[in-house]
N, C-alpha and C. Protein backbone atom coordinates (compact mmCIF):
# COMPACT_ATOMS: atom_id res chain seq x y z
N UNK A 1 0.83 -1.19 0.00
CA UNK A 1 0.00 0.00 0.00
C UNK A 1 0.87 1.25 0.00
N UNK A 2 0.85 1.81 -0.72
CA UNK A 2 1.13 3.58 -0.52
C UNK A 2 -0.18 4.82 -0.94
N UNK A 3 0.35 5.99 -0.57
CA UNK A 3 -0.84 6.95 -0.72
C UNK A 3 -0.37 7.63 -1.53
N UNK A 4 -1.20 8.19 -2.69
CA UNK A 4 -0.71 8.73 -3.82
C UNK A 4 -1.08 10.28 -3.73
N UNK A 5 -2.37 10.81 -3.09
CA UNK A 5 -2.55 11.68 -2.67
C UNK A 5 -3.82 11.69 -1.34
N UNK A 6 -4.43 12.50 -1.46
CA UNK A 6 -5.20 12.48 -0.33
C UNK A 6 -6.63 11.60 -0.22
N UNK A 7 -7.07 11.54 -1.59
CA UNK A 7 -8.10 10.68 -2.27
C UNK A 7 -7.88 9.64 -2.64
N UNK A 8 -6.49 9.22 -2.72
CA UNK A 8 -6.03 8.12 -3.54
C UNK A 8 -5.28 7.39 -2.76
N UNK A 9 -5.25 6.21 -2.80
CA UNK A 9 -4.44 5.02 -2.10
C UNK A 9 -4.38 3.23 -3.39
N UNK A 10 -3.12 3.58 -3.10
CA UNK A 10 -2.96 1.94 -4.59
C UNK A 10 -2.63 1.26 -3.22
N UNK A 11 -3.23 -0.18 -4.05
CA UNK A 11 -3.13 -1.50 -2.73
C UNK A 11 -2.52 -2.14 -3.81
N UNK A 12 -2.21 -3.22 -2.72
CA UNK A 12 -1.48 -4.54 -3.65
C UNK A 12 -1.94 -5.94 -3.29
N UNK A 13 -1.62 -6.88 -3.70
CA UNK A 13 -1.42 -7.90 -2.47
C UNK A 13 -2.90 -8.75 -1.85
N UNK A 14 -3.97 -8.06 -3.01
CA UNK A 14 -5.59 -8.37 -2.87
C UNK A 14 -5.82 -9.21 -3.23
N UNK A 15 -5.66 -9.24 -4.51
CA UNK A 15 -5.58 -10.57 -5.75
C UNK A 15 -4.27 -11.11 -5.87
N UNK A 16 -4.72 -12.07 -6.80
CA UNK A 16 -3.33 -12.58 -7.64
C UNK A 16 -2.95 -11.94 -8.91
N UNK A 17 -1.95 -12.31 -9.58
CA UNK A 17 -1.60 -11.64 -10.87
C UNK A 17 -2.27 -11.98 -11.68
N UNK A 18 -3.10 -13.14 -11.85
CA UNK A 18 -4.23 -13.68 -12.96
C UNK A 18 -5.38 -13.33 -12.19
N UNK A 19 -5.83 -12.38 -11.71
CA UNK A 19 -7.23 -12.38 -11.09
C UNK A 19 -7.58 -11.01 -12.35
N UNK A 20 -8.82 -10.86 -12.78
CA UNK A 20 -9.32 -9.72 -13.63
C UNK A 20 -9.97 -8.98 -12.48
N UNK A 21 -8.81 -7.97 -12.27
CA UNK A 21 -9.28 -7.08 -11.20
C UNK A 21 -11.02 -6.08 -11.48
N UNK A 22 -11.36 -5.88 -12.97
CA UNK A 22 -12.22 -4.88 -13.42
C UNK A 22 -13.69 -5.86 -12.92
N UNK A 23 -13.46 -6.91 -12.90
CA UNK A 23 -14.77 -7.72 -12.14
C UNK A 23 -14.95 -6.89 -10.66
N UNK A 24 -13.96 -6.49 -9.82
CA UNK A 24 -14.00 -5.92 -8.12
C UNK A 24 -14.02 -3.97 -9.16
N UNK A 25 -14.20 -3.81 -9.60
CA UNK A 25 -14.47 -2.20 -10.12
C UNK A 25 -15.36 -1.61 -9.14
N UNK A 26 -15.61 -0.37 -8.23
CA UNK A 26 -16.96 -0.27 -8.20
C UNK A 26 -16.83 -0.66 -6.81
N UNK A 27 -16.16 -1.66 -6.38
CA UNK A 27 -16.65 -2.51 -4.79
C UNK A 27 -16.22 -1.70 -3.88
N UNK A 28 -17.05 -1.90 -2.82
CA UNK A 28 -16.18 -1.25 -1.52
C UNK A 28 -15.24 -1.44 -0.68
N UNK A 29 -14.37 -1.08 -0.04
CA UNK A 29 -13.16 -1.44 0.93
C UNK A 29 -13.31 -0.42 2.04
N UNK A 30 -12.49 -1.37 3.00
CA UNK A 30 -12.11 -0.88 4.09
C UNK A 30 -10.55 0.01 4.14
N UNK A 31 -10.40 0.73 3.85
CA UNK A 31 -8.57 0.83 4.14
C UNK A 31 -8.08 1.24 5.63
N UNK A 32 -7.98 0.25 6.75
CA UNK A 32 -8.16 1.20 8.13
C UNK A 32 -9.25 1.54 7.97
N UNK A 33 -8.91 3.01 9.22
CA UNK A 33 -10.26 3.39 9.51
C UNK A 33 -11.36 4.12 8.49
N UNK A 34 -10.54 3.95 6.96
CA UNK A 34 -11.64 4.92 6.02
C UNK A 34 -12.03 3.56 5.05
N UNK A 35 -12.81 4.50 4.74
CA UNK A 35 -13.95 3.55 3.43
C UNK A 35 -13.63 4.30 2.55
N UNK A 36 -13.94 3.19 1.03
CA UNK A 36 -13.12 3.79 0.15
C UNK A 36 -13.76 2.93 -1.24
N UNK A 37 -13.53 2.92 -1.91
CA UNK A 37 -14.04 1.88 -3.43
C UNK A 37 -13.01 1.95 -4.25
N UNK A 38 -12.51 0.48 -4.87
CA UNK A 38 -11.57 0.07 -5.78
C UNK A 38 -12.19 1.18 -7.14
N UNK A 39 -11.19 2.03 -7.51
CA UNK A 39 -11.28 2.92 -8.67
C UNK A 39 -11.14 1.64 -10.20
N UNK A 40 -9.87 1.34 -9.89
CA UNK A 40 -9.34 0.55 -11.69
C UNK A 40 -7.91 -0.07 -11.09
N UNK A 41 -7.86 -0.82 -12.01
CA UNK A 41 -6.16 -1.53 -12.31
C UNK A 41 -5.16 -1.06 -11.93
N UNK A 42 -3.90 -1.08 -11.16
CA UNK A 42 -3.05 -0.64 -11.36
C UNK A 42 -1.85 -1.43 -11.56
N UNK A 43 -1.58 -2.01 -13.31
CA UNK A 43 0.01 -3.22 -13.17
C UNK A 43 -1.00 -4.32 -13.21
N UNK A 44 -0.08 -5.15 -12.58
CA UNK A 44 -0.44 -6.66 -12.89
C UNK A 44 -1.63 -6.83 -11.50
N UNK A 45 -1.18 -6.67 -10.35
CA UNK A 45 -2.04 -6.94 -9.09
C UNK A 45 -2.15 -5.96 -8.26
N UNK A 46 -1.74 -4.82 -9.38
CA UNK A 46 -2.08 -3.66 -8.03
C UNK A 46 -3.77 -2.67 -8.53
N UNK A 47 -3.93 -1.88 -7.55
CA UNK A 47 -5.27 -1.26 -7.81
C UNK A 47 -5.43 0.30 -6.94
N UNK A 48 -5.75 1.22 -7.79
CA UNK A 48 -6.64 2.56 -6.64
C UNK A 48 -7.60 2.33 -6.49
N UNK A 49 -7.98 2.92 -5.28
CA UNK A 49 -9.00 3.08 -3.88
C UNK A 49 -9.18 4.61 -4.07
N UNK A 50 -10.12 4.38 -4.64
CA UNK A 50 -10.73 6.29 -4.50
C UNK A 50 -11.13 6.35 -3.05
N UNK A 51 -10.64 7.04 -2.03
CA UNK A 51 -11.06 6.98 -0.82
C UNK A 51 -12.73 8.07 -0.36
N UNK A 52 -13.64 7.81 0.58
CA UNK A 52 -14.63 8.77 0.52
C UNK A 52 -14.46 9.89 1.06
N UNK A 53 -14.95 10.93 0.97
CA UNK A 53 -14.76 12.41 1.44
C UNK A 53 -14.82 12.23 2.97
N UNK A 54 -13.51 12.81 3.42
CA UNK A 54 -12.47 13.12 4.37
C UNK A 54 -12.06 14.34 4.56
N UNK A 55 -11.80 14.85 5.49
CA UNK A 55 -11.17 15.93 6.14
C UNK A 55 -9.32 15.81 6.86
N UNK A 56 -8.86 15.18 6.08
CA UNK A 56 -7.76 14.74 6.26
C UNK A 56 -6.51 15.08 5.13
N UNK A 57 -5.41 15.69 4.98
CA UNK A 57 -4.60 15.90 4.02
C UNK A 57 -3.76 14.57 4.43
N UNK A 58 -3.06 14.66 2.49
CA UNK A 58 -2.16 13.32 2.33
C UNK A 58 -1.15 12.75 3.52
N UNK A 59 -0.93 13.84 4.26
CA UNK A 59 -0.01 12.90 5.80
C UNK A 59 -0.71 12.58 6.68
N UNK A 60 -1.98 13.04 7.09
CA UNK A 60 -2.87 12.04 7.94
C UNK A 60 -3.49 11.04 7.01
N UNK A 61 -3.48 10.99 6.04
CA UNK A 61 -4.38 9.48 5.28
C UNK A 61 -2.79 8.81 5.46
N UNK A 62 -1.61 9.03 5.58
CA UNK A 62 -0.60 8.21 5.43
C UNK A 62 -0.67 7.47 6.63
N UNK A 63 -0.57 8.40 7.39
CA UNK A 63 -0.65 8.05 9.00
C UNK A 63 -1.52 6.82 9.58
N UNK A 64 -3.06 7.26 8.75
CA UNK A 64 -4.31 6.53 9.18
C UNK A 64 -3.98 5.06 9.09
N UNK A 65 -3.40 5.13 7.45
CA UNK A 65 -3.47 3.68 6.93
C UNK A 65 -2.08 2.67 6.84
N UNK A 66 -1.17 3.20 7.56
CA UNK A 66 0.50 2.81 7.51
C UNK A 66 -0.08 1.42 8.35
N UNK A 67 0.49 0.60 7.51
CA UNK A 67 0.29 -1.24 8.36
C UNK A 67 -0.89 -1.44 8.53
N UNK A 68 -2.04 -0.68 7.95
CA UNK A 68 -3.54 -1.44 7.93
C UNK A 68 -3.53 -1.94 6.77
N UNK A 69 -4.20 -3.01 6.91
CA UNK A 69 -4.76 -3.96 5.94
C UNK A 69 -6.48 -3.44 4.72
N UNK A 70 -6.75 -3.94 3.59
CA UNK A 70 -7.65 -3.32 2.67
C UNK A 70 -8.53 -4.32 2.77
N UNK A 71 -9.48 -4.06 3.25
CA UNK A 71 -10.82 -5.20 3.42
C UNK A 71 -11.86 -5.19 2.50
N UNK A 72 -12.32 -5.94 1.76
CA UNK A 72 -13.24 -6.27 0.88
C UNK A 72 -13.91 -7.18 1.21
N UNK A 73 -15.13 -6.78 1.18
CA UNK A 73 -16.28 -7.81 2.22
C UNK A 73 -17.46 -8.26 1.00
N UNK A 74 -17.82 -8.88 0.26
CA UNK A 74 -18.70 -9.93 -0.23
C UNK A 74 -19.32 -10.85 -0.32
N UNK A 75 -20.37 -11.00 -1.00
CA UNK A 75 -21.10 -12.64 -0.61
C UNK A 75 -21.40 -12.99 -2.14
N UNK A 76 -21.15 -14.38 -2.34
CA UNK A 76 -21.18 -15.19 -4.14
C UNK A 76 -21.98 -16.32 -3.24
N UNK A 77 -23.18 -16.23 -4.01
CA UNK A 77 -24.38 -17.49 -3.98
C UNK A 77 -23.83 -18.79 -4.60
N UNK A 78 -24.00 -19.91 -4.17
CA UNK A 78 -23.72 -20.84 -4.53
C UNK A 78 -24.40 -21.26 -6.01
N UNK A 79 -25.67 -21.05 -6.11
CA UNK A 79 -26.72 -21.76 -6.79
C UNK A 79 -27.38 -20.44 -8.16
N UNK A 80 -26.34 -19.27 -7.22
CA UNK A 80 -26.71 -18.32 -8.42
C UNK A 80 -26.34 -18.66 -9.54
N UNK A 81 -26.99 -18.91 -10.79
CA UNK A 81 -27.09 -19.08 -12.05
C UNK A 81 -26.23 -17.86 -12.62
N UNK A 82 -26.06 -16.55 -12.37
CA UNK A 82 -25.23 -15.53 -12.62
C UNK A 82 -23.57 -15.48 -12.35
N UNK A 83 -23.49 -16.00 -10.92
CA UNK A 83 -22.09 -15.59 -10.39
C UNK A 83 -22.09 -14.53 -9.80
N UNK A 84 -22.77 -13.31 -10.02
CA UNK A 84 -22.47 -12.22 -9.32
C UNK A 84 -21.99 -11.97 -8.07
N UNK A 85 -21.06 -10.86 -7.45
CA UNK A 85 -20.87 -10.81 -6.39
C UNK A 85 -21.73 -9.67 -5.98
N UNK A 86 -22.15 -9.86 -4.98
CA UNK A 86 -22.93 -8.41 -4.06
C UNK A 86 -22.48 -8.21 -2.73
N UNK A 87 -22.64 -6.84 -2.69
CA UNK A 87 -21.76 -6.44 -1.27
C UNK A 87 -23.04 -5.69 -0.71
């Protein structure tokens, strides 16, 4: 994880290198204590986190999230005929 600016945070380390990250587009995360949604791709397994409106400049979002972990919370139906994931 690093912070790119105050809105922005790239993760790593979510997926694998063969996972099609643009399926998780859209989803929500935890980064620490802020909430945030996977923006797009970044590389092979990395990704931005558009983070949500905060009152915090880029050295307290550094601060917030230094050694927290990026949580993505979902549920995939067994029997769904679709696959979809919903959060």
């Amino acid at each position: 994880d690093r912070v790119q600016d105050a809105q922005t945070v790239i993760g790593k380390a979510l997926f694998s290198a063969t996972t099609d990250i643009n399926m998780f587009v859209g989803m929500k995360v935890q980064v620490g204590p802020l909430p945030g949604k996977i923006a797009s791709s970044f590389g092979k397994a990395k990704f931005k986190v558009d983070l949500a409106p905060h009152d915090l400049d880029t050295k307290g979002v550094q601060e917030a999230v230094r050694g927290k972990s990026i949580d993505l919370n979902y549920k995939r139906y067994v029997f769904d005929p679709v696959k979809k994931m919903i959060q």
